[in-house]
C-alpha atoms as a PDB file:
ATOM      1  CA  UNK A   1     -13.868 -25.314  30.620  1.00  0.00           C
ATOM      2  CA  UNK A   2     -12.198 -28.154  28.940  1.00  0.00           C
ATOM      3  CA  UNK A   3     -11.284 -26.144  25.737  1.00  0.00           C
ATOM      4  CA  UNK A   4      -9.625 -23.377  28.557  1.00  0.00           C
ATOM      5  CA  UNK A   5      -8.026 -26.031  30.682  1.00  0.00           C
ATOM      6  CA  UNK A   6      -6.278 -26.899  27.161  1.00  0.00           C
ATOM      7  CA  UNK A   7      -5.019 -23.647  26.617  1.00  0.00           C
ATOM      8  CA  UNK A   8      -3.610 -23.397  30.048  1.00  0.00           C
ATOM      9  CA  UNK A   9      -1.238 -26.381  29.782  1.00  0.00           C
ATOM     10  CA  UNK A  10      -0.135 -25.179  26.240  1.00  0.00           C
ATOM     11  CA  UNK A  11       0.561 -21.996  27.895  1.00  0.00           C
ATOM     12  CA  UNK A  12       2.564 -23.256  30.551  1.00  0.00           C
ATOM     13  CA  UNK A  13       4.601 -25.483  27.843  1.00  0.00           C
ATOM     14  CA  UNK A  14       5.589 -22.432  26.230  1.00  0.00           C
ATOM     15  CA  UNK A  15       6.856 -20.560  29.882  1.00  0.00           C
ATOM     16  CA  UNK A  16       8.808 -23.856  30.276  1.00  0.00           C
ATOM     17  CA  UNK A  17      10.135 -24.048  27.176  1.00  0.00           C
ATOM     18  CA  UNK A  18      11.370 -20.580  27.653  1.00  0.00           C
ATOM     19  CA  UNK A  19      12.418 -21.180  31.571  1.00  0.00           C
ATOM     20  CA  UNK A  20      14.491 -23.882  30.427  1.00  0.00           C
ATOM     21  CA  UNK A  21      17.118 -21.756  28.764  1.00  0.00           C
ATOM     22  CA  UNK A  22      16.998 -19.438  32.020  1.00  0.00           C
ATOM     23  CA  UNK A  23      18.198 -19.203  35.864  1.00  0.00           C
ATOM     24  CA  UNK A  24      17.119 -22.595  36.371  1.00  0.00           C
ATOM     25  CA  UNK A  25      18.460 -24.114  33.492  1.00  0.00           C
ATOM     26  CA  UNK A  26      19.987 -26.761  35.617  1.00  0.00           C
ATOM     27  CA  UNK A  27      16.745 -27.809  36.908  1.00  0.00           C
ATOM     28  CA  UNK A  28      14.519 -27.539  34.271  1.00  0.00           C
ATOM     29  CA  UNK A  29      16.825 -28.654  30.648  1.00  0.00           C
ATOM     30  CA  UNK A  30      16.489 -32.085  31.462  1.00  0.00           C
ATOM     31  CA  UNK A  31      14.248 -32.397  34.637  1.00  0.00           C
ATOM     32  CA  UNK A  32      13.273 -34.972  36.634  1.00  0.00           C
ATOM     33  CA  UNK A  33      11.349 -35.765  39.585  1.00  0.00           C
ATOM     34  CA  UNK A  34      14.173 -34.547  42.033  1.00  0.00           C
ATOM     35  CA  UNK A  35      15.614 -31.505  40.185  1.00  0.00           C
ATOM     36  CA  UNK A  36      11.620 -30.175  40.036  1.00  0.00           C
ATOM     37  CA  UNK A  37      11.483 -31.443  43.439  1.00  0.00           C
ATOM     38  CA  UNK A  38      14.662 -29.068  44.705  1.00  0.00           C
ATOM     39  CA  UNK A  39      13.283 -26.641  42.401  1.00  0.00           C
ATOM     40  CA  UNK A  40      10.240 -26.185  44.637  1.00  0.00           C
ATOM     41  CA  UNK A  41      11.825 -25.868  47.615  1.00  0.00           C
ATOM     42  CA  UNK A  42      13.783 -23.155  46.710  1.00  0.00           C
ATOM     43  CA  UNK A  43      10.780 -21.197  44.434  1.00  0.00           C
ATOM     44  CA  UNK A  44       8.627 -21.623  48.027  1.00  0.00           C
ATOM     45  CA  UNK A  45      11.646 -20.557  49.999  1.00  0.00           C
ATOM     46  CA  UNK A  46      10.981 -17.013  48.300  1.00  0.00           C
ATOM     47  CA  UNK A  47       8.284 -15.313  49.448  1.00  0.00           C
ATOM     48  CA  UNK A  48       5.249 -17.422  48.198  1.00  0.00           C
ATOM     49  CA  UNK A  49       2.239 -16.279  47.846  1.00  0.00           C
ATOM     50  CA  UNK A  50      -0.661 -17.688  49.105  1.00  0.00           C
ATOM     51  CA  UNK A  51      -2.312 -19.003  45.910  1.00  0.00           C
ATOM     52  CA  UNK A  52       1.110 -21.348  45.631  1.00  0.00           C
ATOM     53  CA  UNK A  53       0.735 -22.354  49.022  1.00  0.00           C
ATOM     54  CA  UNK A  54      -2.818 -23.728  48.553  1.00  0.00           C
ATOM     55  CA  UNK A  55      -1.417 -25.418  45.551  1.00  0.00           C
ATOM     56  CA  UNK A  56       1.506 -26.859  47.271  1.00  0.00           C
ATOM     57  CA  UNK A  57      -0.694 -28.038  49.774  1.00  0.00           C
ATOM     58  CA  UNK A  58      -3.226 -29.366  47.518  1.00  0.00           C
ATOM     59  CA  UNK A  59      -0.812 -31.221  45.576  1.00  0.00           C
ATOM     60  CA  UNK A  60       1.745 -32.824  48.611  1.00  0.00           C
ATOM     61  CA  UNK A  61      -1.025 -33.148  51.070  1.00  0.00           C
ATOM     62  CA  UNK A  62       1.234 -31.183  53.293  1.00  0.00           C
ATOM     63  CA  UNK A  63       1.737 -27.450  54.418  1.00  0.00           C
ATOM     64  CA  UNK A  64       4.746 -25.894  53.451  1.00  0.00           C
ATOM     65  CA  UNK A  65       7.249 -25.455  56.497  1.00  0.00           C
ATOM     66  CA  UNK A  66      11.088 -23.945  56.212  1.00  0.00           C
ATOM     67  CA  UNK A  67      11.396 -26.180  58.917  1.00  0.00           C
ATOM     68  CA  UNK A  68      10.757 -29.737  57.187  1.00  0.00           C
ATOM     69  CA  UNK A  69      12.862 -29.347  54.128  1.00  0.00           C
ATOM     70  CA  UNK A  70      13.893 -32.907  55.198  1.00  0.00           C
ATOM     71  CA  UNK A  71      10.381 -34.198  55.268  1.00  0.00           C
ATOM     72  CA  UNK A  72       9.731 -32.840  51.678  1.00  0.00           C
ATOM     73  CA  UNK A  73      12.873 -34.815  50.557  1.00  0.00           C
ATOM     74  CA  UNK A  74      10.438 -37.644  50.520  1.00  0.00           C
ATOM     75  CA  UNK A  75       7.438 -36.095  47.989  1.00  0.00           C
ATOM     76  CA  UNK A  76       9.755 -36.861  45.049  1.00  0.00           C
ATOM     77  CA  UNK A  77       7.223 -38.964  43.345  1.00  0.00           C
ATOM     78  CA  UNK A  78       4.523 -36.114  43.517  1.00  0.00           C
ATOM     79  CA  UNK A  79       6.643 -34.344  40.991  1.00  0.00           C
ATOM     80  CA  UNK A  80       6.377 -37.184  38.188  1.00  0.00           C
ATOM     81  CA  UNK A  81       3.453 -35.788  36.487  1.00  0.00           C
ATOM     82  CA  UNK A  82       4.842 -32.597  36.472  1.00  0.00           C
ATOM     83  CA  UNK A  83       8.215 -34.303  35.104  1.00  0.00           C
ATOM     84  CA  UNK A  84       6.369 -36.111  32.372  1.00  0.00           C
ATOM     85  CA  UNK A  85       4.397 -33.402  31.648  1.00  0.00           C
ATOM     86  CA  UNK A  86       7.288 -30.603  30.796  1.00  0.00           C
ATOM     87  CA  UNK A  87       8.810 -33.932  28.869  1.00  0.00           C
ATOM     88  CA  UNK A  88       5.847 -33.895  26.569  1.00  0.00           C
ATOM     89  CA  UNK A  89       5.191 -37.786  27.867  1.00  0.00           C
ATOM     90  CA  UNK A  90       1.986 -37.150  29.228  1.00  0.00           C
ATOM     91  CA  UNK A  91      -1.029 -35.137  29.363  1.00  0.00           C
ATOM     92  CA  UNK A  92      -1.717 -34.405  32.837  1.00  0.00           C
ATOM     93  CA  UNK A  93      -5.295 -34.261  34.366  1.00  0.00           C
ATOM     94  CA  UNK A  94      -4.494 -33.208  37.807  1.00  0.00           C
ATOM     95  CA  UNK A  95      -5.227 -29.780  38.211  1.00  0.00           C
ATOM     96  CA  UNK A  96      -3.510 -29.672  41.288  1.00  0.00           C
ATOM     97  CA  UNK A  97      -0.249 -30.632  39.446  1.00  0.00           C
ATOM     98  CA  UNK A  98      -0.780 -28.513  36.909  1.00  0.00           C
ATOM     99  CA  UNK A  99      -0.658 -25.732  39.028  1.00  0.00           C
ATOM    100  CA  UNK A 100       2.238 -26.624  40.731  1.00  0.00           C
ATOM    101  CA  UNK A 101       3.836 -26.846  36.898  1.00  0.00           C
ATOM    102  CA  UNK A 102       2.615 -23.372  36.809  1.00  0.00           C
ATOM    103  CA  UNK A 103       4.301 -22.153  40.068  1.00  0.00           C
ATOM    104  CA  UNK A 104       7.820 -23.818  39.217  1.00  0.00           C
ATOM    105  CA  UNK A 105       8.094 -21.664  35.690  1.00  0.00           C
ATOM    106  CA  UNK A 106       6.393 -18.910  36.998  1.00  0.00           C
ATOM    107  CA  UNK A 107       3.786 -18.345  34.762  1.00  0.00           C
ATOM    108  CA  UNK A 108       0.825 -15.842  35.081  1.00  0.00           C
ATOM    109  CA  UNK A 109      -2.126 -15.959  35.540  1.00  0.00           C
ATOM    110  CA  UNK A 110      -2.407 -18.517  37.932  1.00  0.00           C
ATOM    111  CA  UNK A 111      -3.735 -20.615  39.748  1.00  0.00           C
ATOM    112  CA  UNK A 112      -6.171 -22.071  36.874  1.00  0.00           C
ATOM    113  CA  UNK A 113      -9.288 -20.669  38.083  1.00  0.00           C
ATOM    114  CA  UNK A 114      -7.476 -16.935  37.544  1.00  0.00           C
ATOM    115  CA  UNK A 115      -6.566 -18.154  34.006  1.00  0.00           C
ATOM    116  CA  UNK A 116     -10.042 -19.149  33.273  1.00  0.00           C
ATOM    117  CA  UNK A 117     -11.655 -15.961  34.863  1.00  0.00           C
ATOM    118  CA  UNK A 118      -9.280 -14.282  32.575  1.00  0.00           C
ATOM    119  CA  UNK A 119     -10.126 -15.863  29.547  1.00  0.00           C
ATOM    120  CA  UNK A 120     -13.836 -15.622  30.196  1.00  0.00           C
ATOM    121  CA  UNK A 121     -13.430 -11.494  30.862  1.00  0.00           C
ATOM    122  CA  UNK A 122     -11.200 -11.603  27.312  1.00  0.00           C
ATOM    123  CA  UNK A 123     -13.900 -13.292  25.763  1.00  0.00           C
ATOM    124  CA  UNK A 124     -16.751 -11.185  26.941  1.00  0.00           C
ATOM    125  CA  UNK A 125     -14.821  -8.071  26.006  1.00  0.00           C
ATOM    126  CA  UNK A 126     -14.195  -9.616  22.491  1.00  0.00           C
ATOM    127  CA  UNK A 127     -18.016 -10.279  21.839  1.00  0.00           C
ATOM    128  CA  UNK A 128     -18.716  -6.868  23.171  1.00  0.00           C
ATOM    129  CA  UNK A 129     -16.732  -5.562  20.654  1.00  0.00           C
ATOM    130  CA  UNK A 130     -18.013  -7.424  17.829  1.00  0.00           C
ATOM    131  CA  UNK A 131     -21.460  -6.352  19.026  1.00  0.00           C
ATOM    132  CA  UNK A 132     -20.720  -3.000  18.945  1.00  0.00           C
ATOM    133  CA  UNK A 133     -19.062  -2.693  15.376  1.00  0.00           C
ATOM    134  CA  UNK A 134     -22.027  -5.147  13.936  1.00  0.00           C
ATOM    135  CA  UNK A 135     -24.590  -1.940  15.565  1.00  0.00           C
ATOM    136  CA  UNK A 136     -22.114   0.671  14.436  1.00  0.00           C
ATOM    137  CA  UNK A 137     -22.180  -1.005  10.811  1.00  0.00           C
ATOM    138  CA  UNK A 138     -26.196  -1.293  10.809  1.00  0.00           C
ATOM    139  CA  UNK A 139     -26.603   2.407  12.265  1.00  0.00           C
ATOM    140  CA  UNK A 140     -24.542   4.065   9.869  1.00  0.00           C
ATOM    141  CA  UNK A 141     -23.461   2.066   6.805  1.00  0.00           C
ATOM    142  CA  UNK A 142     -26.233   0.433   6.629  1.00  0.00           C
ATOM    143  CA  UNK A 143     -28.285   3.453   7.021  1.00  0.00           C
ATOM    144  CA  UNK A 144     -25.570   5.473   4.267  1.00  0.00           C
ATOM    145  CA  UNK A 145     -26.071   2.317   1.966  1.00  0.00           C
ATOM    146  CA  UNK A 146     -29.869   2.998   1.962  1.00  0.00           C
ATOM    147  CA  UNK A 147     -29.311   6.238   1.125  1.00  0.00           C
ATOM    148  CA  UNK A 148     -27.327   5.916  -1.435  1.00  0.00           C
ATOM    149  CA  UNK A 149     -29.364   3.437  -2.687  1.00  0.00           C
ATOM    150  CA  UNK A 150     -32.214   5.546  -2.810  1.00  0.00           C
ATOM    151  CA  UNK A 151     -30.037   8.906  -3.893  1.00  0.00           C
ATOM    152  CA  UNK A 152     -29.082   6.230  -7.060  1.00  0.00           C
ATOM    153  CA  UNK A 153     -32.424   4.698  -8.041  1.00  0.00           C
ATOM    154  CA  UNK A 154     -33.936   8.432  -8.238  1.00  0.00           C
ATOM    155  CA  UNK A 155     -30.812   9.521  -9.883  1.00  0.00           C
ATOM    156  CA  UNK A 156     -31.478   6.382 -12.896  1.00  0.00           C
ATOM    157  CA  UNK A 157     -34.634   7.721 -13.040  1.00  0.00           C
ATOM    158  CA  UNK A 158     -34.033  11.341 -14.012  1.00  0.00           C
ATOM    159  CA  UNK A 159     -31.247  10.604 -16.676  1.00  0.00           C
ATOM    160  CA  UNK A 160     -33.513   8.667 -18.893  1.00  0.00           C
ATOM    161  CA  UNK A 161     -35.811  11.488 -18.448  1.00  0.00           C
ATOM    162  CA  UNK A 162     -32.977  13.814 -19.300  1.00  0.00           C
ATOM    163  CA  UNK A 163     -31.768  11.939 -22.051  1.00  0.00           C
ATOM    164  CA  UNK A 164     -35.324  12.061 -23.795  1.00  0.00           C
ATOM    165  CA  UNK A 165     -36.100  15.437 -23.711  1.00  0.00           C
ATOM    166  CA  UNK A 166     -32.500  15.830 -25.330  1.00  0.00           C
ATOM    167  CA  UNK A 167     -32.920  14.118 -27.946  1.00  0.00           C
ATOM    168  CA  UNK A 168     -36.682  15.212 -28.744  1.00  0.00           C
ATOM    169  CA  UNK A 169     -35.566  18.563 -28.620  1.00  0.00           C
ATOM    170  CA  UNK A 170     -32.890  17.755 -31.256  1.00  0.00           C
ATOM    171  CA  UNK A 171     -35.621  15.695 -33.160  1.00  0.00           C
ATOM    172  CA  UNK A 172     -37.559  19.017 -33.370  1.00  0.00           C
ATOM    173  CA  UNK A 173     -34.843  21.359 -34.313  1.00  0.00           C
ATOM    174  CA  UNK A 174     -34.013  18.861 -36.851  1.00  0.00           C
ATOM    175  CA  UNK A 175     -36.996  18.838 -38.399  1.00  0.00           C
ATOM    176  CA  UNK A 176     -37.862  22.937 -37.779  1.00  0.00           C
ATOM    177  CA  UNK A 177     -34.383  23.600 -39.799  1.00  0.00           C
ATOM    178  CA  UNK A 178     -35.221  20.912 -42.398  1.00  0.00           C
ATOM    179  CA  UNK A 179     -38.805  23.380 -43.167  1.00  0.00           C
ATOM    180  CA  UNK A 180     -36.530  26.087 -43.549  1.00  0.00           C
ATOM    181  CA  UNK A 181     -33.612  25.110 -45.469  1.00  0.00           C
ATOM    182  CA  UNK A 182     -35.175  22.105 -47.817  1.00  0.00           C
ATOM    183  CA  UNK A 183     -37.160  24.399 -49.885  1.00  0.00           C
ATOM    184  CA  UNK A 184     -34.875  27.093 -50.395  1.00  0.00           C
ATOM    185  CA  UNK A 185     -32.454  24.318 -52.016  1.00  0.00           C
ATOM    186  CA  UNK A 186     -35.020  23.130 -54.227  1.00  0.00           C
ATOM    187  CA  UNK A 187     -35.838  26.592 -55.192  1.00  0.00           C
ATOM    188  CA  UNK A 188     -32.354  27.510 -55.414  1.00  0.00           C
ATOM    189  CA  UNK A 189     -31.412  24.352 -57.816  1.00  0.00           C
ATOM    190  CA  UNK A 190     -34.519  24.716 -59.872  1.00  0.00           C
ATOM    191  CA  UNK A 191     -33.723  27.567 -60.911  1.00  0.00           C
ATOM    192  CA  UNK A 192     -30.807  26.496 -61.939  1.00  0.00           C
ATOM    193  CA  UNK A 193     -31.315  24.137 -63.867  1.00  0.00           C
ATOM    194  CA  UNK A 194     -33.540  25.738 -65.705  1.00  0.00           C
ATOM    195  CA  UNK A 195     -30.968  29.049 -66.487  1.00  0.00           C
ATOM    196  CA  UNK A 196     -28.557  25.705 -67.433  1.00  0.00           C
ATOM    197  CA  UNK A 197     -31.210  24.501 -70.153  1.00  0.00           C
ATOM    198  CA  UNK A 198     -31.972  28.048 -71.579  1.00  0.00           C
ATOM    199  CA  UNK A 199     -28.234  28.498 -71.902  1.00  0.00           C
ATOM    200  CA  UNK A 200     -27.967  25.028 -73.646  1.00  0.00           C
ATOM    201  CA  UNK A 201     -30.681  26.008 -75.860  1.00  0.00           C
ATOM    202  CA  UNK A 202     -29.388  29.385 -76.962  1.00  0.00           C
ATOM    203  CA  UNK A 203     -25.627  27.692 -77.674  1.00  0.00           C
ATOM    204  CA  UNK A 204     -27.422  25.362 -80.173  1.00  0.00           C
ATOM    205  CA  UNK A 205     -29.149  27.510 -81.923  1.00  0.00           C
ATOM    206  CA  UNK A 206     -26.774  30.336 -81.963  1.00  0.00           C
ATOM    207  CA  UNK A 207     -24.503  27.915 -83.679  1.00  0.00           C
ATOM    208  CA  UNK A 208     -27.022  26.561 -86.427  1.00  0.00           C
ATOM    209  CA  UNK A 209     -27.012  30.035 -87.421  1.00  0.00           C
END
């Protein structure tokens, strides 16, 4: 909850830093415990709802009245944490004026226990979705890998096979053509040389003669 209740007061930074420049400008560029005070008054003069008017109450011990705008002249000092806080003096710890920091730059969702129900929801859908791509992953590229896998190992072990019976059968038909043509050559060239030396022999002599 800590870790959330973090990210709620960065969020609400932001909205202020962003309200700032906006319709209440003049309340919120440099604010202080009366222009946040006034502030209020005027937000809860608009229709509150009744999530701000808990946190009003909460906060000024008080329920807010149209009628006792005097009265609430007094609860400046309430509004110093909030002050601080937008300020970037202080880190505040009271929930209650945290929310009312909320309320004066209207930012959503609030109170804190909606932004922390939301956060828990976001969280649970984000597991949820890892969950379901880790299955979807393990039912069918896992399965596909295995597969494929498999498809590759039998694969490696047919080539080789292939391969051998390739080059066997070129071994063979080496050798088979090698039976046939071999001794026709040596036929071929003994003869040859033999009608070479009878022609030698009959130049010699003829020319003795």
């Amino acid at each position: 909850m800590n870790n959330t209740l973090e990210e709620y007061k960065k969020a609400i930074k932001i909205k202020y830093e962003i309200e700032k420049e906006g319709e209440y400008f003049d309340f919120l560029h440099h604010p202080s415990r009366g222009k946040l005070r006034d502030l209020c008054w005027l937000i809860f003069e608009d229709n509150p709802t009744q999530d701000d008017l808990k946190v009003f109450r909460n906060l000024l011990c008080v329920d807010f009245d149209y009628t006792q705008k005097n009265k609430f002249k007094n609860q400046k000092d309430k509004f110093r944490p909030i002050e601080t806080f937008f300020k970037g003096e202080t880190d505040p710890s009271n929930i209650d004026a945290i929310n009312l920091a909320a309320v004066i730059v209207d930012f959503q969702p609030r109170p804190f226990k909606k932004f922390n129900e939301k956060c828990r929801i976001e969280e649970a859908k984000q597991i949820k979705n890892v969950v379901e791509n880790v299955t979807a992953e393990i039912d069918g590229s896992g399965i596909e890998k295995t597969v494929l896998l498999k498809n590759e190992n039998e694969e490696s072990k047919e080539v080789p096979k292939k391969r051998n019976l390739m080059l066997n059968l070129k071994d063979l038909f080496s050798i088979k053509v090698a039976q046939k043509i071999y001794p026709r050559k040596i036929i071929t060239i003994a003869v040859g040389a033999v009608a070479l030396v009878s022609s030698a022999c009959l130049y010699f002599v003829q020319k003795k003669n």
